[in-house]
N, C-alpha and C. Protein backbone atom coordinates (compact mmCIF):
# COMPACT_ATOMS: atom_id res chain seq x y z
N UNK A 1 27.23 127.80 105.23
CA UNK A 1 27.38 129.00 106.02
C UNK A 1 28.32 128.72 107.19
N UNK A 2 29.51 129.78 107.43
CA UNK A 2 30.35 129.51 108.26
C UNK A 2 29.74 129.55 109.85
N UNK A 3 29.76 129.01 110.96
CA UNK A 3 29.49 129.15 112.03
C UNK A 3 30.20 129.55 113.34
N UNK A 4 31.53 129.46 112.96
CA UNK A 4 32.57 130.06 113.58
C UNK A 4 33.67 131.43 112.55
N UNK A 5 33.75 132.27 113.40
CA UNK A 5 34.60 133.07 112.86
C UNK A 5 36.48 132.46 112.43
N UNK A 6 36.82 132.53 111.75
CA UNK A 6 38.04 132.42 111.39
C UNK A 6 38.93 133.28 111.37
N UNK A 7 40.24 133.28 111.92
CA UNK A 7 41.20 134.51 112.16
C UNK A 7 42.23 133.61 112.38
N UNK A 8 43.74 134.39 111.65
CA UNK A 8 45.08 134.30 112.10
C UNK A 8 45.38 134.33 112.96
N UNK A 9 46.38 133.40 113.30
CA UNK A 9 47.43 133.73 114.77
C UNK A 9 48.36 135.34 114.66
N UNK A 10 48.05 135.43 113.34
CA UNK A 10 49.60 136.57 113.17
C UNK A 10 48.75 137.32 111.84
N UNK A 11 49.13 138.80 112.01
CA UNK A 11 49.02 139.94 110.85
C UNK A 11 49.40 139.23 109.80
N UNK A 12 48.97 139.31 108.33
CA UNK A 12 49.10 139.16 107.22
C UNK A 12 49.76 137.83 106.47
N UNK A 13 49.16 136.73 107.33
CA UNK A 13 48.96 135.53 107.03
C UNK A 13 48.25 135.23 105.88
N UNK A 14 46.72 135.59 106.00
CA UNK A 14 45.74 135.92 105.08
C UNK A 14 44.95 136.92 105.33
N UNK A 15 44.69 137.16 103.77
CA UNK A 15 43.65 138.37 103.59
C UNK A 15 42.56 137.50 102.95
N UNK A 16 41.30 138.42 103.09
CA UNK A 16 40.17 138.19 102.08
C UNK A 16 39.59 139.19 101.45
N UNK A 17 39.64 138.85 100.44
CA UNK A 17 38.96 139.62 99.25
C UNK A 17 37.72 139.26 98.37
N UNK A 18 36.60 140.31 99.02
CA UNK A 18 35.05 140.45 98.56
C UNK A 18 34.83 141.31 97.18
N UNK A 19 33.62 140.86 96.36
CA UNK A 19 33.70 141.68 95.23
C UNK A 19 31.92 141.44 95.85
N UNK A 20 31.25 142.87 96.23
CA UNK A 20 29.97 143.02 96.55
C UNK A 20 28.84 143.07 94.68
N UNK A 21 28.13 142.43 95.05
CA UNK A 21 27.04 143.01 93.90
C UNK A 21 26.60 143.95 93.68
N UNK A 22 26.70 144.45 92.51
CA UNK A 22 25.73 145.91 91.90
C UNK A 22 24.72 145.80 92.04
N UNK A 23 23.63 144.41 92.33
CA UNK A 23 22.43 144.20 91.35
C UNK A 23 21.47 145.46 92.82
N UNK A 24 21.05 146.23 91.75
CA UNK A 24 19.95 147.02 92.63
C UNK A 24 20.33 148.29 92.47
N UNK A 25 21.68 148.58 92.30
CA UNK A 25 21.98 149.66 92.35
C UNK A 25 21.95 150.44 90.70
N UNK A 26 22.13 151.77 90.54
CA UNK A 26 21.87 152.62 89.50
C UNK A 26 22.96 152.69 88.88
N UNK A 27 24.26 152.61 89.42
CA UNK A 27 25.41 152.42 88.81
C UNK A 27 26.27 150.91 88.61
N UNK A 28 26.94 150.05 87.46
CA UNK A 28 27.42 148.73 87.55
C UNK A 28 29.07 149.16 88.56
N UNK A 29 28.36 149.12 89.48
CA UNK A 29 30.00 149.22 90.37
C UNK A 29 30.32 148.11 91.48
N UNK A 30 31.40 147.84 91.28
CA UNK A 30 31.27 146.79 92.29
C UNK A 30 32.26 146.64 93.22
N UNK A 31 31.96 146.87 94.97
CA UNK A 31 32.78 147.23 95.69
C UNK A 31 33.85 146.25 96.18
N UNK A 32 34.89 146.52 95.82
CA UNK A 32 35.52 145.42 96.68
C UNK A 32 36.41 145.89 97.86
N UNK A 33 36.27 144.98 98.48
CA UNK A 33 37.15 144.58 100.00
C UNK A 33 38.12 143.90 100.16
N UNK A 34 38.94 144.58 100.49
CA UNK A 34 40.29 143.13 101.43
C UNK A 34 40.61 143.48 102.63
N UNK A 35 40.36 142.68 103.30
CA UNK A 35 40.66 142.42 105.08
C UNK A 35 41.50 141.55 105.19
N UNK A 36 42.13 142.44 106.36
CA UNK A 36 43.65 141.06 107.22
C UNK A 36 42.55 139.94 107.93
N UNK A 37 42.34 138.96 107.91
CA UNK A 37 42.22 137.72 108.86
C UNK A 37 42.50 138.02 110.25
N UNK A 38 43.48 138.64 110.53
CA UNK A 38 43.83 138.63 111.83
C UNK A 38 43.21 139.76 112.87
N UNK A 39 43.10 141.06 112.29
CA UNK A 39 43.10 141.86 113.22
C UNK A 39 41.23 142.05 112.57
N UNK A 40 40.76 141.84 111.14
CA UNK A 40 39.43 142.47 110.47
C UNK A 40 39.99 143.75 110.08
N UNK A 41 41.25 144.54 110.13
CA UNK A 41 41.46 145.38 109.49
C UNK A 41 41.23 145.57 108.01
N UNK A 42 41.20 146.87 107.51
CA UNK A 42 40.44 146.83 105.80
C UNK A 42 41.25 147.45 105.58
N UNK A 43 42.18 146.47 104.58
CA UNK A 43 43.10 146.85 103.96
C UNK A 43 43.04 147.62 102.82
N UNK A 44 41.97 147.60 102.03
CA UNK A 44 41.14 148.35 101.10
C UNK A 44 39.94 147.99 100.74
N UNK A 45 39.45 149.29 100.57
CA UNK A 45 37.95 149.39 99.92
C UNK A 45 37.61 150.15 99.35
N UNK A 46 37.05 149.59 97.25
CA UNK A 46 37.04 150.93 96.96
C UNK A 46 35.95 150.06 95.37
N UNK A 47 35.92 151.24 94.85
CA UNK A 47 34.69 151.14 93.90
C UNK A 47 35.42 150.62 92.30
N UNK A 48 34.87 149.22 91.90
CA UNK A 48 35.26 148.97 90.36
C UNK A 48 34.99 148.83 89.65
N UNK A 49 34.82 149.41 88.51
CA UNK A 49 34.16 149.52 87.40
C UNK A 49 33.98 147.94 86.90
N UNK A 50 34.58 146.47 86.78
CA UNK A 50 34.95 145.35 86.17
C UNK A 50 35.59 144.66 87.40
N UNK A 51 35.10 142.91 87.38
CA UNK A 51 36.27 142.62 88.46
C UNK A 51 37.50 141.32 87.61
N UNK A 52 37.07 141.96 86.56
CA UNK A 52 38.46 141.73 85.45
C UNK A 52 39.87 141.89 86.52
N UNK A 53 40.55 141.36 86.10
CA UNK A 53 42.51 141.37 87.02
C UNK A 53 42.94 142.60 86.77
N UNK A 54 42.63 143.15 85.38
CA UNK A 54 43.23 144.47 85.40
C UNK A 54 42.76 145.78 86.17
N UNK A 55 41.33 145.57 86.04
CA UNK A 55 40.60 146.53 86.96
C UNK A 55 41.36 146.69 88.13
N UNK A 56 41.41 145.70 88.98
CA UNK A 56 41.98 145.73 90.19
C UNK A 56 43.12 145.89 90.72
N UNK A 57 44.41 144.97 89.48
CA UNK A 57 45.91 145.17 89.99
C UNK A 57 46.03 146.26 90.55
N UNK A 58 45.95 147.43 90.42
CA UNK A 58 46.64 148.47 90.83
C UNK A 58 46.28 148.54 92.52
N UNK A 59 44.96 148.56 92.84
CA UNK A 59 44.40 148.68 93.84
C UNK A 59 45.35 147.77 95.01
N UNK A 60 45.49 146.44 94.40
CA UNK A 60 46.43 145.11 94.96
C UNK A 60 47.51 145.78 95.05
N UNK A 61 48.32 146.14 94.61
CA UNK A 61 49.78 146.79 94.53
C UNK A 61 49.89 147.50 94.87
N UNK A 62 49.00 148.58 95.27
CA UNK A 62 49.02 149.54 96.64
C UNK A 62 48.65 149.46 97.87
N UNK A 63 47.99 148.10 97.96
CA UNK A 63 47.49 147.38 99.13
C UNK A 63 48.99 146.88 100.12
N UNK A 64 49.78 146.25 98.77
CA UNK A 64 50.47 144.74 98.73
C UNK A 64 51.89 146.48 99.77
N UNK A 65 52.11 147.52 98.83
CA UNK A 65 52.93 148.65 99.11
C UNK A 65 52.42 149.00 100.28
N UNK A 66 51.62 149.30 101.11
CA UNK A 66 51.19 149.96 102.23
C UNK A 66 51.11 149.09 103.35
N UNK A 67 50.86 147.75 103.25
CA UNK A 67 50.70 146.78 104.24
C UNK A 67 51.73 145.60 103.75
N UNK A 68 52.32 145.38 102.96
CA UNK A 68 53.54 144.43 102.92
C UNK A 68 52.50 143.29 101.79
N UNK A 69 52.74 142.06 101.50
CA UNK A 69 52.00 141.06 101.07
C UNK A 69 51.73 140.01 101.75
N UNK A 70 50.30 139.22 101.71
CA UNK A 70 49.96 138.74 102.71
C UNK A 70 50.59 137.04 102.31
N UNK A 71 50.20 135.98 103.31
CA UNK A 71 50.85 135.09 102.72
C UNK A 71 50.36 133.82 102.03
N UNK A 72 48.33 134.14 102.21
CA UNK A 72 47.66 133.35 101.24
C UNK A 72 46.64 135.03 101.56
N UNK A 73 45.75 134.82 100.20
CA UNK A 73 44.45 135.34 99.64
C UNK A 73 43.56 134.79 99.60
């Protein structure tokens, strides 16, 4: 367990990207997140059916289009 917070010197250094659990819920959906490191901004968040690569590319590529690409994940 981390004990200090971690953050960039600079915007879009790194992002992180969460894939939350379904287990409990009524539908298999699974939310994911990506945040800048630097600011905790949420770069997206949104609901996926699979966290298969394809499920997601698109989501990434409109992330990567709206906020530029980060420079680790």
């Amino acid at each position: 367990m981390a004990t200090e917070r971690f953050q960039t010197s600079a915007p879009n250094l790194m992002w992180q990207m969460d894939f939350k659990s379904p287990v409990g819920w009524e539908a298999p959906v699974w939310p994911v997140l990506m945040v800048n490191n630097h600011s905790l901004y949420e770069v997206d968040l949104h609901a996926s059916w699979s966290t298969q690569a394809e499920a997601v590319e698109q989501r990434l590529v409109g992330a990567f289009e709206r906020c530029d690409v980060p420079e680790e994940m």
